[in-house]
N, C-alpha and C. Protein backbone atom coordinates (compact mmCIF):
# COMPACT_ATOMS: atom_id res chain seq x y z
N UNK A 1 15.71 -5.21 -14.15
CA UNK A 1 15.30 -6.48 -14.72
C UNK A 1 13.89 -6.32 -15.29
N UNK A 2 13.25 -6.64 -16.73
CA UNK A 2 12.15 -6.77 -17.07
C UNK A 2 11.29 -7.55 -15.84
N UNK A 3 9.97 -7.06 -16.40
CA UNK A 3 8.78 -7.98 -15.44
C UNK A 3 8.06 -7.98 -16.43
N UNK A 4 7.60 -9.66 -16.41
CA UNK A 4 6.60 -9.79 -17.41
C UNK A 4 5.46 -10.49 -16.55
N UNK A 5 3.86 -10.23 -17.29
CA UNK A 5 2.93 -10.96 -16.27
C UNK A 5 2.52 -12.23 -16.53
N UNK A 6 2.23 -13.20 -16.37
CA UNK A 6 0.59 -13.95 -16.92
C UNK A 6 -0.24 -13.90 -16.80
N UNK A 7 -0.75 -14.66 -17.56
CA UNK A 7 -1.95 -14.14 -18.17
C UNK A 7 -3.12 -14.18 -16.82
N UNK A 8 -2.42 -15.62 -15.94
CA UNK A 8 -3.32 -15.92 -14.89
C UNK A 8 -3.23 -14.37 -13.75
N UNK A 9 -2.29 -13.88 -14.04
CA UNK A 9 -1.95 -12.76 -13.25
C UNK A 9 -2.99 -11.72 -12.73
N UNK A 10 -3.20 -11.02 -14.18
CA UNK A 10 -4.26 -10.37 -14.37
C UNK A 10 -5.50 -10.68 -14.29
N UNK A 11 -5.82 -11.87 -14.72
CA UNK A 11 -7.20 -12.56 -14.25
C UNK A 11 -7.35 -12.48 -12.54
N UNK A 12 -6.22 -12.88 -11.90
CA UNK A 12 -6.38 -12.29 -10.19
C UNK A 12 -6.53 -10.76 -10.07
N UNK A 13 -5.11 -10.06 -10.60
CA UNK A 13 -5.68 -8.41 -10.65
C UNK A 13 -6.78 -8.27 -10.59
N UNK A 14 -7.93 -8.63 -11.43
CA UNK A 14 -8.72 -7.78 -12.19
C UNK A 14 -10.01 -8.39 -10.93
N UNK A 15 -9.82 -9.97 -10.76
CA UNK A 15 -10.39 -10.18 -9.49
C UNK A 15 -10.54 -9.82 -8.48
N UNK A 16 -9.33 -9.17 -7.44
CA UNK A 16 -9.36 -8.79 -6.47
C UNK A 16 -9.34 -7.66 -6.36
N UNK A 17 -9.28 -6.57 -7.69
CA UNK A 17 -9.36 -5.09 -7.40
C UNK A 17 -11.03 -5.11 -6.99
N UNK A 18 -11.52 -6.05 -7.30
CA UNK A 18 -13.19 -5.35 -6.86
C UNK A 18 -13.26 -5.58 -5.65
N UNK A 19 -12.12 -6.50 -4.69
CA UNK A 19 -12.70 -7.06 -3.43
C UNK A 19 -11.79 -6.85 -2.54
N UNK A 20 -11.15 -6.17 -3.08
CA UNK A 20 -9.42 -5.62 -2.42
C UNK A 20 -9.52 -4.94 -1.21
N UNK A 21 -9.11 -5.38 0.23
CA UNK A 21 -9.43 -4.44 1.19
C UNK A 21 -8.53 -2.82 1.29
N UNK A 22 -7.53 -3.03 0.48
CA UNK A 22 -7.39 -1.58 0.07
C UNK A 22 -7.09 -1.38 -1.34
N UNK A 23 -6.99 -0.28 -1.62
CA UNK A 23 -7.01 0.04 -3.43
C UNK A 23 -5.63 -0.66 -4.01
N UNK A 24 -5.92 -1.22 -4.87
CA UNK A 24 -5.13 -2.00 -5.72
C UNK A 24 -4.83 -1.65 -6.76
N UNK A 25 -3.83 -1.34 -7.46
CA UNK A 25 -3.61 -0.45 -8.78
C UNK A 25 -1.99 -1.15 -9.08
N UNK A 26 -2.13 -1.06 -10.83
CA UNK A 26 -1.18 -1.44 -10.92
C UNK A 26 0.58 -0.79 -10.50
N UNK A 27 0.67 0.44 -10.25
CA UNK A 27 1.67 1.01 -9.49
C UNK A 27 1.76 0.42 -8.15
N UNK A 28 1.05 -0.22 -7.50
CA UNK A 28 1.32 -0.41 -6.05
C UNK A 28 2.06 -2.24 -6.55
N UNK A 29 1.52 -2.69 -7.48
CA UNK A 29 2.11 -3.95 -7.66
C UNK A 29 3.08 -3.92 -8.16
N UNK A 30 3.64 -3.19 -9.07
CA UNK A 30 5.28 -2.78 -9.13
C UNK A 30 5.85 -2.26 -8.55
N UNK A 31 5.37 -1.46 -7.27
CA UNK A 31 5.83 -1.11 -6.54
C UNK A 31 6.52 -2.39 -5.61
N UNK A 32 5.49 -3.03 -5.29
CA UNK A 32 5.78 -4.55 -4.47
C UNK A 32 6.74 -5.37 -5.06
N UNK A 33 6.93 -5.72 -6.42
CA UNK A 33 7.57 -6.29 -7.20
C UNK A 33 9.14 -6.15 -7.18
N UNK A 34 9.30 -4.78 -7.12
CA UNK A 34 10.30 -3.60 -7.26
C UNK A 34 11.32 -3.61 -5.94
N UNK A 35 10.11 -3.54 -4.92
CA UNK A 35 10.65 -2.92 -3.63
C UNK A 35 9.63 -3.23 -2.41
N UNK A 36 10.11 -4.76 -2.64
CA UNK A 36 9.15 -5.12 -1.55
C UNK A 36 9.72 -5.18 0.17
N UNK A 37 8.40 -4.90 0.85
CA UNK A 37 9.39 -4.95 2.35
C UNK A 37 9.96 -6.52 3.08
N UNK A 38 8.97 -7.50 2.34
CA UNK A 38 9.83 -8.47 2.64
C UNK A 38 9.94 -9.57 1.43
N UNK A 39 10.65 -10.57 1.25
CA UNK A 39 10.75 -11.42 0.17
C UNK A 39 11.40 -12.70 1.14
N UNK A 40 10.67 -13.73 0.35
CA UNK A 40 10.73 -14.93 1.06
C UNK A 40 10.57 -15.89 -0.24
N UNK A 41 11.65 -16.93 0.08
CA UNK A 41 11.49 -18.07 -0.80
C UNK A 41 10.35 -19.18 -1.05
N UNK A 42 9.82 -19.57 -2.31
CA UNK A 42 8.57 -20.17 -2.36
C UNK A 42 8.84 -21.57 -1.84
N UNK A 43 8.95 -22.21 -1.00
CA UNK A 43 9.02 -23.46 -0.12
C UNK A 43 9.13 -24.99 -1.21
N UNK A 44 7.87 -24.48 -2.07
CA UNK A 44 7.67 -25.20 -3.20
C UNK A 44 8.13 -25.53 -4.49
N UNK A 45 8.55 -24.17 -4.58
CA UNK A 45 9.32 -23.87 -6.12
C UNK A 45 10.66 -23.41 -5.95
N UNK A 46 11.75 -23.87 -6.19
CA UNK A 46 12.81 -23.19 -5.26
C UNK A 46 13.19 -21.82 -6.44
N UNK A 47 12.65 -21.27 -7.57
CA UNK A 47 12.99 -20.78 -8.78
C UNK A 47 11.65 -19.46 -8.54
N UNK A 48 11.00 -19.56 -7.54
CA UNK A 48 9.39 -18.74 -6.98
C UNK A 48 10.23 -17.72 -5.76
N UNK A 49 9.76 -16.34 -5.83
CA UNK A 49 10.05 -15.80 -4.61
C UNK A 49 8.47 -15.32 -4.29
N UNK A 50 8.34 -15.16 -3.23
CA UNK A 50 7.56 -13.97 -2.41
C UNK A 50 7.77 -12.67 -2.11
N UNK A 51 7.20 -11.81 -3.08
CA UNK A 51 7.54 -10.61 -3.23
C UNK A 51 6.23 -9.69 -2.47
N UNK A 52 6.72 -9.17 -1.00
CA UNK A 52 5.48 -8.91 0.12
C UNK A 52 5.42 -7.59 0.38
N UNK A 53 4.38 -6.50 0.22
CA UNK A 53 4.21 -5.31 0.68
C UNK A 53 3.35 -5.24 1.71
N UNK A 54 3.79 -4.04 2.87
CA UNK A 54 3.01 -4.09 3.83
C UNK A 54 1.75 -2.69 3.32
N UNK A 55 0.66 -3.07 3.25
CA UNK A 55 -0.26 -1.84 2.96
C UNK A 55 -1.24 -1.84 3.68
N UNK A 56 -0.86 -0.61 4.43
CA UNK A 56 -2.69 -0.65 5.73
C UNK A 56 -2.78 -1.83 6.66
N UNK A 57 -2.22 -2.26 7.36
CA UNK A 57 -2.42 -3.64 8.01
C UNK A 57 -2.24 -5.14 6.93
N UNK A 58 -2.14 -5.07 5.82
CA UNK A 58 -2.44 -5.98 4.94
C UNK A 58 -1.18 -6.33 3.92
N UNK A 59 -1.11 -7.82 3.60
CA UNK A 59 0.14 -7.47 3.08
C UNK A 59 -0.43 -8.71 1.81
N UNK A 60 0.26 -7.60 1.21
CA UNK A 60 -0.06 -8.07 -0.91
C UNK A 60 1.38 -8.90 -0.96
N UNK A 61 1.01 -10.10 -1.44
CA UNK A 61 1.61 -11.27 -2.07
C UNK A 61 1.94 -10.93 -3.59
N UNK A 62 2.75 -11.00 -3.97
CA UNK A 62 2.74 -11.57 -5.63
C UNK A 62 4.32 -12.55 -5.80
N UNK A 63 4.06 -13.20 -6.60
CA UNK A 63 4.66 -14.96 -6.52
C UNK A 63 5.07 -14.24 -7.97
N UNK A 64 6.48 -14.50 -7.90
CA UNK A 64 7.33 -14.28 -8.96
C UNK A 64 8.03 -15.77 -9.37
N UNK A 65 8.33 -15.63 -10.13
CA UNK A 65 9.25 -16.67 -11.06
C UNK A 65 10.25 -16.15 -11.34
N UNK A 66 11.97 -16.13 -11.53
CA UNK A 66 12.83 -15.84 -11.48
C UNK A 66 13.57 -16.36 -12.77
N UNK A 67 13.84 -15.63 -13.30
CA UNK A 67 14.88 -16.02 -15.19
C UNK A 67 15.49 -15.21 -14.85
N UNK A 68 17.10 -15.67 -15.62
CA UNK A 68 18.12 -14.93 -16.10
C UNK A 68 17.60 -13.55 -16.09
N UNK A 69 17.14 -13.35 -17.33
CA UNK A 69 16.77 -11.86 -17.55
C UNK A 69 15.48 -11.43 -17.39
N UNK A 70 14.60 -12.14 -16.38
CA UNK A 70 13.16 -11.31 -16.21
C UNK A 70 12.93 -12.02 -15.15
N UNK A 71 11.79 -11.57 -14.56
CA UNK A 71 10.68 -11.76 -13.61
C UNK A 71 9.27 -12.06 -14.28
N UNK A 72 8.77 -13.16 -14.05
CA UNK A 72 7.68 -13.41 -14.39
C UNK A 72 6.11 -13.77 -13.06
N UNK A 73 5.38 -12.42 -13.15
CA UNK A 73 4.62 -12.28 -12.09
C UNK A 73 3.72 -13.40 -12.42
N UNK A 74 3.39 -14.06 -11.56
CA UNK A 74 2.28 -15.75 -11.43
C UNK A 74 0.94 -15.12 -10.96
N UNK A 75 1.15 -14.90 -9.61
CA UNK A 75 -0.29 -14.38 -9.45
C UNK A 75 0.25 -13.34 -7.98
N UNK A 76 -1.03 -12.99 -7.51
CA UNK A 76 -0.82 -12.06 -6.44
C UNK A 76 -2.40 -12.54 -5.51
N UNK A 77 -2.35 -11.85 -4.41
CA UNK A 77 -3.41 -11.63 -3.15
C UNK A 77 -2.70 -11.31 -1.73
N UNK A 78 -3.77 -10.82 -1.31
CA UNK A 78 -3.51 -10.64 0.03
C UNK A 78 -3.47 -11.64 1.40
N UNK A 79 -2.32 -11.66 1.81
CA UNK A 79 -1.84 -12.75 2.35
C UNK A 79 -2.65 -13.06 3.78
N UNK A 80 -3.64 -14.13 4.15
CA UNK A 80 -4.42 -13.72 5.68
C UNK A 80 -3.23 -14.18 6.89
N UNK A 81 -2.72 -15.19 6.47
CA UNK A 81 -1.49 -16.20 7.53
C UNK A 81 -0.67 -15.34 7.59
N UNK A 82 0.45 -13.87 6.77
CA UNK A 82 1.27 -13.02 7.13
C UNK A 82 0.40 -11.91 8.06
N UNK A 83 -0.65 -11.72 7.70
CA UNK A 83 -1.40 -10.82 8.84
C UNK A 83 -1.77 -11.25 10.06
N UNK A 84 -2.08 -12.80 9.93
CA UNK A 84 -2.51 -13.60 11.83
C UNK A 84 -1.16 -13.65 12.71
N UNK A 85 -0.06 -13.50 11.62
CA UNK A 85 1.44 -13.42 12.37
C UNK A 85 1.80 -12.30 12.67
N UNK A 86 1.24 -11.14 12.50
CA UNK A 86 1.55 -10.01 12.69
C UNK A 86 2.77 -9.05 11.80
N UNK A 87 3.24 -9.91 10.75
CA UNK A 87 3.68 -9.33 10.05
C UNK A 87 3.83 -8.62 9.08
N UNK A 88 2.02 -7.85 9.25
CA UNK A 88 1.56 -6.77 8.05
C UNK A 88 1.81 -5.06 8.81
N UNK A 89 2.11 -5.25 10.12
CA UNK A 89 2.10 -4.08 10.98
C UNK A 89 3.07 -3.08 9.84
């Protein structure tokens, strides 16, 4: 399936690679996108998934949007509430 970003997307990328508690690159976010270890429905958006990688104790968020024929990445960060649950191990 295509992945396309927004624009707000990258404006987070480009944010949190400077403050990222581990290295952030765009391969690790398609990686997450791709083949994430967990995915969870957006509560809010029923058309939003949670697409979750576990990296180093820490687990990278990115909020997809779901079309027919693409994925549209919204934004991303590192999740603190999946780590106080212990589910970045």
């Amino acid at each position: 399936m295509r992945i396309e970003f927004a624009k707000h997307f990258w404006d987070r990328f480009e944010w949190r690679k400077e403050k990222a508690p581990v290295k952030l690159t765009r391969s690790v976010v398609l990686e997450t996108i791709e083949n994430p270890d967990i995915v969870m429905q957006d509560p809010r958006h029923p058309s939003r998934e949670w697409r979750i990688k576990k990296i180093n104790g820490y687990c990278l968020k990115v909020v997809v949007e779901i079309y027919p024929d693409r994925l549209l990445a919204i934004t991303l960060f590192f999740d603190r509430n999946l780590r106080r649950k212990g589910l970045c191990k």
